[in-house]
PDB file of N, CA and C in Angstrom:
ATOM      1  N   UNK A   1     189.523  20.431 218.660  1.00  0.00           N
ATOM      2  CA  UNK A   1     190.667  21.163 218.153  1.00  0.00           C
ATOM      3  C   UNK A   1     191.899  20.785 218.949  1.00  0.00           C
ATOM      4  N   UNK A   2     192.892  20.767 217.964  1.00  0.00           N
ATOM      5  CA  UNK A   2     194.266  20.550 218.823  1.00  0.00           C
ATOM      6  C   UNK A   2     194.890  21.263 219.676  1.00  0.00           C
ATOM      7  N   UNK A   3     196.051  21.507 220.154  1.00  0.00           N
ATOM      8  CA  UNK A   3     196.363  22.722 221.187  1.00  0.00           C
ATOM      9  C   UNK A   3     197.169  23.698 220.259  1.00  0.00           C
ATOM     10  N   UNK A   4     197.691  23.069 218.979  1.00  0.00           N
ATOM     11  CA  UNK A   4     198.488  23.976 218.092  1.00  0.00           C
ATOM     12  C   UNK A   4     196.987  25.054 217.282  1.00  0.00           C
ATOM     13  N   UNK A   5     196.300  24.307 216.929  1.00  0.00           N
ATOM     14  CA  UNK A   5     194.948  25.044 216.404  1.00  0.00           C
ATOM     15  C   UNK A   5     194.461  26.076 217.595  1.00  0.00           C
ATOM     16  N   UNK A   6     194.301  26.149 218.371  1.00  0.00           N
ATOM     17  CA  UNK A   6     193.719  26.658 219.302  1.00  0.00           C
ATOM     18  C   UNK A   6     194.385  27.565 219.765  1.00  0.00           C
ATOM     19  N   UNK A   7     196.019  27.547 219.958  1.00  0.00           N
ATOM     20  CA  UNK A   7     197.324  28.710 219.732  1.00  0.00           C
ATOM     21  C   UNK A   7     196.829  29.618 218.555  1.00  0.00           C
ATOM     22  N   UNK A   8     196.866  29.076 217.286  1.00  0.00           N
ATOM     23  CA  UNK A   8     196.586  30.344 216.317  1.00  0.00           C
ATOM     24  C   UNK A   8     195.788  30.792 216.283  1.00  0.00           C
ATOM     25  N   UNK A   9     194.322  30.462 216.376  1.00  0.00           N
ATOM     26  CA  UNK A   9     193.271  30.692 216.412  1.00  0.00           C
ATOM     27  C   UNK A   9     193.290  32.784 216.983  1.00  0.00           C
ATOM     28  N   UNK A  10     193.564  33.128 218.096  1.00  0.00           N
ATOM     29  CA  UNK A  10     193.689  34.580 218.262  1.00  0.00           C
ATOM     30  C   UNK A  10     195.089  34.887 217.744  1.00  0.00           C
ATOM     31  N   UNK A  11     195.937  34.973 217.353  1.00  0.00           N
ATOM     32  CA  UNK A  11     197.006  35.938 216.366  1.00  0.00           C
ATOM     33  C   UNK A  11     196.639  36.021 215.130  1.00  0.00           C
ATOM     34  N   UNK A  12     195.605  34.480 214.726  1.00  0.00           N
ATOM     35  CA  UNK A  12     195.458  35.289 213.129  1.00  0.00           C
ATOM     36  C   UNK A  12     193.967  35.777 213.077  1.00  0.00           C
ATOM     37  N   UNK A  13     193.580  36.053 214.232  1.00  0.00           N
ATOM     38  CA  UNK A  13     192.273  36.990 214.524  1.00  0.00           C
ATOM     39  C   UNK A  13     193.064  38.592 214.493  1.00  0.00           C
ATOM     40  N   UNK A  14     193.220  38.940 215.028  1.00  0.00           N
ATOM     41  CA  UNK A  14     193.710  39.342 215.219  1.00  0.00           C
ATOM     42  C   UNK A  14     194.848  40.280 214.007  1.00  0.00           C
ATOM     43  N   UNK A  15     195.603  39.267 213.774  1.00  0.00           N
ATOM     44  CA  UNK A  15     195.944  40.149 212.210  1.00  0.00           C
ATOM     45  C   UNK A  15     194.943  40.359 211.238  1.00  0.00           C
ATOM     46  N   UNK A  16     194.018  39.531 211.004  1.00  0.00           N
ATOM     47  CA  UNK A  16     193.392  39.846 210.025  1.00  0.00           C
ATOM     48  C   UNK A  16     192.571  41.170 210.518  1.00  0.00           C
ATOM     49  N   UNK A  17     192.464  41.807 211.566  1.00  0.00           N
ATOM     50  CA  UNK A  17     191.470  42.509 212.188  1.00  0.00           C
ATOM     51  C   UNK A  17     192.424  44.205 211.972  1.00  0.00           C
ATOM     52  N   UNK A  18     193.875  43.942 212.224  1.00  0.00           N
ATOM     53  CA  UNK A  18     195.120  45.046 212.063  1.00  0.00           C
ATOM     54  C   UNK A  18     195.114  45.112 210.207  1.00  0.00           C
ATOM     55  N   UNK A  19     194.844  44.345 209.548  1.00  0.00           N
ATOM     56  CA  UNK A  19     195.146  44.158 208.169  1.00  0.00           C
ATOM     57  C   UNK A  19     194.196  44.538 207.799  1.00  0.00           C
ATOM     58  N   UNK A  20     192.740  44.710 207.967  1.00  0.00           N
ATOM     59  CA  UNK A  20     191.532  45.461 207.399  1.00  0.00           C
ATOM     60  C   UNK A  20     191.376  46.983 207.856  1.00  0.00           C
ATOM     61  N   UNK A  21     191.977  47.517 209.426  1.00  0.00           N
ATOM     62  CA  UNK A  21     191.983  48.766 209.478  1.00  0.00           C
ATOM     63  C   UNK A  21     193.143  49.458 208.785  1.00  0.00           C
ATOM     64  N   UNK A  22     194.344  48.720 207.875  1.00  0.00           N
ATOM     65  CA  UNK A  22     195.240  48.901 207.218  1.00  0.00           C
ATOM     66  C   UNK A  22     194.713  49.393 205.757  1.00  0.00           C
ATOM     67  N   UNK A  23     193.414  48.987 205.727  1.00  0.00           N
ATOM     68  CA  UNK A  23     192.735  49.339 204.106  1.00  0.00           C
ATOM     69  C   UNK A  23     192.091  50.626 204.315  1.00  0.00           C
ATOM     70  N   UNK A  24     192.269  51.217 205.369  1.00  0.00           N
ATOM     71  CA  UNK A  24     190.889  52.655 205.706  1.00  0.00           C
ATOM     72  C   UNK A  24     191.586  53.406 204.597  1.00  0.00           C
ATOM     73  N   UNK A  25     192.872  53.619 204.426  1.00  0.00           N
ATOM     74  CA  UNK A  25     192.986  55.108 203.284  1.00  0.00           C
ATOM     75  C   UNK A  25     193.384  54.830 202.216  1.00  0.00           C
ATOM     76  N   UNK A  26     192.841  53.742 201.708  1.00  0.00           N
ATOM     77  CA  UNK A  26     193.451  53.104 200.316  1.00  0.00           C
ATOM     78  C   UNK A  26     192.026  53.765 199.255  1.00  0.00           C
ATOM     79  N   UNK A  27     192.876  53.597 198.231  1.00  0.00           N
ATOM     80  CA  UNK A  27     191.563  54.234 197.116  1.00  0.00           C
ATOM     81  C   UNK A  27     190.659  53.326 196.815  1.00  0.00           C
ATOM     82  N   UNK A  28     189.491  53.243 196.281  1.00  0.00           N
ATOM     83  CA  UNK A  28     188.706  51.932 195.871  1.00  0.00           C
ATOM     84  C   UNK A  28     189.359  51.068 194.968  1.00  0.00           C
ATOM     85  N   UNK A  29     190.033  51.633 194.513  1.00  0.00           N
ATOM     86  CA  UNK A  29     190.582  50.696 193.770  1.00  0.00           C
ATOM     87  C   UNK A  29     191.705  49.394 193.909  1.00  0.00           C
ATOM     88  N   UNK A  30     192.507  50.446 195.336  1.00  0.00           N
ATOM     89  CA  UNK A  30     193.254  49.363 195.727  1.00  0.00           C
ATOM     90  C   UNK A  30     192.527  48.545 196.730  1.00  0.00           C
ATOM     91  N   UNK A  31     191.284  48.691 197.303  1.00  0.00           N
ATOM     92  CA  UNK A  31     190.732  47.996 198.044  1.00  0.00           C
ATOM     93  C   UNK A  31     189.963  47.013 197.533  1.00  0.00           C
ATOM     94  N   UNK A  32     189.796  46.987 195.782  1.00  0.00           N
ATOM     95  CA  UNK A  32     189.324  46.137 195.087  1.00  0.00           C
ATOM     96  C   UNK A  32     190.507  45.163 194.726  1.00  0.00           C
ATOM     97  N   UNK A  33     191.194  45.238 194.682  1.00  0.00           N
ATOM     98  CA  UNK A  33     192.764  44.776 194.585  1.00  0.00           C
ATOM     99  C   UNK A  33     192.992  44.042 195.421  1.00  0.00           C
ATOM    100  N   UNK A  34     193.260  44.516 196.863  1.00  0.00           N
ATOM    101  CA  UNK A  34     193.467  43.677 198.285  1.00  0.00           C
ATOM    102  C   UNK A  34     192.015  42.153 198.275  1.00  0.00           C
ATOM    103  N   UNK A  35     190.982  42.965 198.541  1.00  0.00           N
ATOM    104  CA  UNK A  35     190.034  41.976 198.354  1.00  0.00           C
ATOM    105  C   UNK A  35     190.248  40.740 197.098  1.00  0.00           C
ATOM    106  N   UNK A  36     190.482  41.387 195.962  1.00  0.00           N
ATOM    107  CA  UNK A  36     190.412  39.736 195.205  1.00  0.00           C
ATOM    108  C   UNK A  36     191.268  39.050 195.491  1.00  0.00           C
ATOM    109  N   UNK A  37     192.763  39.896 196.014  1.00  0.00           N
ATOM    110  CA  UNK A  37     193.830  39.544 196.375  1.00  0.00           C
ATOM    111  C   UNK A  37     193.815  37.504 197.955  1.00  0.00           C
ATOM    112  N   UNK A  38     193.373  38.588 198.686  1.00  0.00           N
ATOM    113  CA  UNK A  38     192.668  37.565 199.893  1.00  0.00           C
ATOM    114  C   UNK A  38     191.778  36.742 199.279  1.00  0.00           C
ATOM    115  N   UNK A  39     190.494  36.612 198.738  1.00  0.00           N
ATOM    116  CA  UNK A  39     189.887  35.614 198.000  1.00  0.00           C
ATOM    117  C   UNK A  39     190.733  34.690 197.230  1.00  0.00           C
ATOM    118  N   UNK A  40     191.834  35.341 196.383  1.00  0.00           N
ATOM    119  CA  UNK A  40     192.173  34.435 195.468  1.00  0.00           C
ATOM    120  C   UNK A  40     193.217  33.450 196.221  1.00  0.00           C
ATOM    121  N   UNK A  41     193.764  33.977 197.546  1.00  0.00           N
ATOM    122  CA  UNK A  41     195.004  33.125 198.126  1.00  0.00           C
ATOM    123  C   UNK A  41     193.883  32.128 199.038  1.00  0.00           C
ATOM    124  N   UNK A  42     193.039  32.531 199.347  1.00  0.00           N
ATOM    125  CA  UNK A  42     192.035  31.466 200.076  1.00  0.00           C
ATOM    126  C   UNK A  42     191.490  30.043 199.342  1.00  0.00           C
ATOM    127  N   UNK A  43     190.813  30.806 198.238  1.00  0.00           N
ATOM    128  CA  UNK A  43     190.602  30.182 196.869  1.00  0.00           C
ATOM    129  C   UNK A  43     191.993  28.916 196.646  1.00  0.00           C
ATOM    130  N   UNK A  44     193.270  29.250 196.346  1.00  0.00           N
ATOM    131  CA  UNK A  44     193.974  28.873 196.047  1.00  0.00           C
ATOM    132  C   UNK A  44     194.264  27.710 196.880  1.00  0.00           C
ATOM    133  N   UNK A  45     194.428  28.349 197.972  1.00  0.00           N
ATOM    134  CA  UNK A  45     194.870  27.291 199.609  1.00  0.00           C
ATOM    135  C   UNK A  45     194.043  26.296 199.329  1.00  0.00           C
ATOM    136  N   UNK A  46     192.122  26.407 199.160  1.00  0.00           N
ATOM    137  CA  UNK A  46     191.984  25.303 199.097  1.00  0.00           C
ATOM    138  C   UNK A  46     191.821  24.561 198.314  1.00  0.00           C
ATOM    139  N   UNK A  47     191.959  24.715 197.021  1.00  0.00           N
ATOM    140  CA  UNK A  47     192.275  24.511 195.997  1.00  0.00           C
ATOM    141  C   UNK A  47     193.613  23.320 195.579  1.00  0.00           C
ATOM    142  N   UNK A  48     194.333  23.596 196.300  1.00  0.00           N
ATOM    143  CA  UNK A  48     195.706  22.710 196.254  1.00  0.00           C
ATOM    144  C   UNK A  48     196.033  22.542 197.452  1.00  0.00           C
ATOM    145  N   UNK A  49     195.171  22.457 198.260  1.00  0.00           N
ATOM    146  CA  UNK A  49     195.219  21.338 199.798  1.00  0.00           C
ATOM    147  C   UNK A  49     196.334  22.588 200.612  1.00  0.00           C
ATOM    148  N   UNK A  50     196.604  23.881 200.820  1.00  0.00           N
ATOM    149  CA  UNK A  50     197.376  24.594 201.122  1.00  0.00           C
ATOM    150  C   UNK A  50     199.155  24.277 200.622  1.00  0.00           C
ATOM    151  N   UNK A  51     198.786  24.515 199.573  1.00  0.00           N
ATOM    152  CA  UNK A  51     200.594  24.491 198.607  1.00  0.00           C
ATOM    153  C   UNK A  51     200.487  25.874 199.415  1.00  0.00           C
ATOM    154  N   UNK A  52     201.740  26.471 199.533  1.00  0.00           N
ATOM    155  CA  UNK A  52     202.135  27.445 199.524  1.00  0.00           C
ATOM    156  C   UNK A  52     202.279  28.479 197.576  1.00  0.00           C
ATOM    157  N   UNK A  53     202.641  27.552 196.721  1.00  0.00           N
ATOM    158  CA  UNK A  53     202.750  27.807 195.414  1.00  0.00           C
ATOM    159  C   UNK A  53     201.258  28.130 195.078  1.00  0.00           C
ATOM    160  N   UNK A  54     200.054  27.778 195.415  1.00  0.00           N
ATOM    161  CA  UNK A  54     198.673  27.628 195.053  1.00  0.00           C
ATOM    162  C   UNK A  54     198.187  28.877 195.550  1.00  0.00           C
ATOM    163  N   UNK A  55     198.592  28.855 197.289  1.00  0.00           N
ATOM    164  CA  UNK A  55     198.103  30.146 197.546  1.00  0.00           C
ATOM    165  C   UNK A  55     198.342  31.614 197.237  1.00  0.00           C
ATOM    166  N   UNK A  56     200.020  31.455 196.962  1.00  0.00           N
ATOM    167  CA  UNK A  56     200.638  32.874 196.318  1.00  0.00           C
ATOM    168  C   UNK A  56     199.930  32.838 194.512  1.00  0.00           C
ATOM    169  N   UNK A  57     199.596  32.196 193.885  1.00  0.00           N
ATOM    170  CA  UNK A  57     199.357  31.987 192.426  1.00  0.00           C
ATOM    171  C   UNK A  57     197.316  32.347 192.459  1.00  0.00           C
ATOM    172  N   UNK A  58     196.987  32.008 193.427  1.00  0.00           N
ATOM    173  CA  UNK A  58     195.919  31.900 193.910  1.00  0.00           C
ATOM    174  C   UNK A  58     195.380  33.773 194.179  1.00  0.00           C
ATOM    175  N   UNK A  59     196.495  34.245 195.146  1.00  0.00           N
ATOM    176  CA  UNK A  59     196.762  35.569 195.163  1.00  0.00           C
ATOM    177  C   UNK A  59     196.822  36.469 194.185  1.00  0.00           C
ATOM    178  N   UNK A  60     197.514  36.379 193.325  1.00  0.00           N
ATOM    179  CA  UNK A  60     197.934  36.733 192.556  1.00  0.00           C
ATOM    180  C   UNK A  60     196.822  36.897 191.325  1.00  0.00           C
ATOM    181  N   UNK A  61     196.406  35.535 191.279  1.00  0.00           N
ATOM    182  CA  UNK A  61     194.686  36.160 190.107  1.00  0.00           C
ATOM    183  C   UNK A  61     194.123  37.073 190.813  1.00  0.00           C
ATOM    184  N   UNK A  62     193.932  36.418 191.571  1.00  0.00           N
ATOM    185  CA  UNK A  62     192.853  37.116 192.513  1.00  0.00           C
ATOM    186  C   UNK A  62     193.106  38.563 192.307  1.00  0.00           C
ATOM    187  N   UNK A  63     193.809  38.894 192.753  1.00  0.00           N
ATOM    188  CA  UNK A  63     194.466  40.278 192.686  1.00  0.00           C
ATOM    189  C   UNK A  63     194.461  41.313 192.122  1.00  0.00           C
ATOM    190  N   UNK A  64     194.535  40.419 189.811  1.00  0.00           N
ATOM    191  CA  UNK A  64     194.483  40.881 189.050  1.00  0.00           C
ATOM    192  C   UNK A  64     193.013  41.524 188.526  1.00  0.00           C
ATOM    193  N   UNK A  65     191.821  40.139 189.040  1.00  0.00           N
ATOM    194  CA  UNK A  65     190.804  39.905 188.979  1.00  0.00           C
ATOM    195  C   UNK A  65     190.077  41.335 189.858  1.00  0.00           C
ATOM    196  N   UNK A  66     190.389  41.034 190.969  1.00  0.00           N
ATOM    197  CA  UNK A  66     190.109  42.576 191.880  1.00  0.00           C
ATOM    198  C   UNK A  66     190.391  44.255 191.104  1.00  0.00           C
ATOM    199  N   UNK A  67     191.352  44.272 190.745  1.00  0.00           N
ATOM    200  CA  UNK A  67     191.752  45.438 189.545  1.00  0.00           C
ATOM    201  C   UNK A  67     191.176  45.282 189.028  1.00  0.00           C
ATOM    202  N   UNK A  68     190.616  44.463 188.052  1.00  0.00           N
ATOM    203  CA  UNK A  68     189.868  44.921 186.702  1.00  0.00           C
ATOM    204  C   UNK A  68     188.313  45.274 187.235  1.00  0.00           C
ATOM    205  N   UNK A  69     187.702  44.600 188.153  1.00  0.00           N
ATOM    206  CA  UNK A  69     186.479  44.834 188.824  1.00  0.00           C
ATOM    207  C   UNK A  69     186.656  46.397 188.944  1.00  0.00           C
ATOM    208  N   UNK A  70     187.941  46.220 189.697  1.00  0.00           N
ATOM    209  CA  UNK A  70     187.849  48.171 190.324  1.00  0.00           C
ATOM    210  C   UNK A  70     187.951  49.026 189.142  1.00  0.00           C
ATOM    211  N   UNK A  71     188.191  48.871 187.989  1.00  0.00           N
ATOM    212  CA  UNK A  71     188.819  49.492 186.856  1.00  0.00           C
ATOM    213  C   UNK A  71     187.374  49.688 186.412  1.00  0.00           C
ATOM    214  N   UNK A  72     186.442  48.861 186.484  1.00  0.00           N
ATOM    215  CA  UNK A  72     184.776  48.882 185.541  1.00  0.00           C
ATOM    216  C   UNK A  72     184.449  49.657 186.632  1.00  0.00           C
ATOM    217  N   UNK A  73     184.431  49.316 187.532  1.00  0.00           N
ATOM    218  CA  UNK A  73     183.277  49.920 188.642  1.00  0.00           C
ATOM    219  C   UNK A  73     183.567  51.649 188.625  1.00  0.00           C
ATOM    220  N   UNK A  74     184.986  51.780 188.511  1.00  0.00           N
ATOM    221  CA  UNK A  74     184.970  53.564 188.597  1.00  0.00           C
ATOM    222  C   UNK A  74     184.978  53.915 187.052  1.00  0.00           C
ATOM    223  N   UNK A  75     184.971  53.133 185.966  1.00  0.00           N
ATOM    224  CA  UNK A  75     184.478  53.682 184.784  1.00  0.00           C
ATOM    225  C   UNK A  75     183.014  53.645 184.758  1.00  0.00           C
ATOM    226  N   UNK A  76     181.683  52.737 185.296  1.00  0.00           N
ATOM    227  CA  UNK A  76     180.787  53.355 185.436  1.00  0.00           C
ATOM    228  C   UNK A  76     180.812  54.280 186.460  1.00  0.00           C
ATOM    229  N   UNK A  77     181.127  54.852 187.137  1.00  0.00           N
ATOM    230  CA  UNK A  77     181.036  55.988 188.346  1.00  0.00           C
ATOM    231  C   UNK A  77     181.189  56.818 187.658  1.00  0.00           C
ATOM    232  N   UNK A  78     182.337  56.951 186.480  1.00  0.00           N
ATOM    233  CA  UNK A  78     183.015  58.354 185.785  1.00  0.00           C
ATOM    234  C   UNK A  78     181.513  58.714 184.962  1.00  0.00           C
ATOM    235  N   UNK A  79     181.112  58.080 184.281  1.00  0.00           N
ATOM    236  CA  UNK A  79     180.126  57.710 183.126  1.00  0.00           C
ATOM    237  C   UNK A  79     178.796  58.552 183.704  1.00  0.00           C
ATOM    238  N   UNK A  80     178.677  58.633 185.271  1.00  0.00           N
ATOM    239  CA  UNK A  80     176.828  58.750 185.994  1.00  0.00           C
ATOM    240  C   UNK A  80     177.301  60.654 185.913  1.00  0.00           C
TER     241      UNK A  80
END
């Protein structure tokens, strides 16, 4: 690893670690949201070699994709 890799390596530990205790009082639904959200910008990144355009577009399904999951999952919950 380089010395620039090895710099980020703990800040984006680190955020990502502040950014998941950021989800404790969200409803399931928005936590189904966030999640596809992160998949889909990951997805995206590598997808188009890290475009910045790929990963926000990437996000962004993702995102939508996460909602509708959360949207079925508490219509079977309503349903039991």
């Amino acid at each position: 690893m380089n010395r620039l890799q090895t710099r980020l390596i703990n800040p984006v530990v680190l955020l990502m670690l502040v950014s998941m205790t950021g989800c404790s009082g969200m409803s399931e639904k928005n936590k189904d949201t966030a999640y596809g959200a992160g998949a889909g910008a990951v997805a995206g990144a590598v997808v188009t070699g890290g475009s910045p355009v790929g990963t926000a577009a990437g996000a962004a399904v993702g995102g939508v994709i996460g909602r509708v999951i959360g949207d079925e999952i508490e219509d079977k919950d309503k349903d039991r």
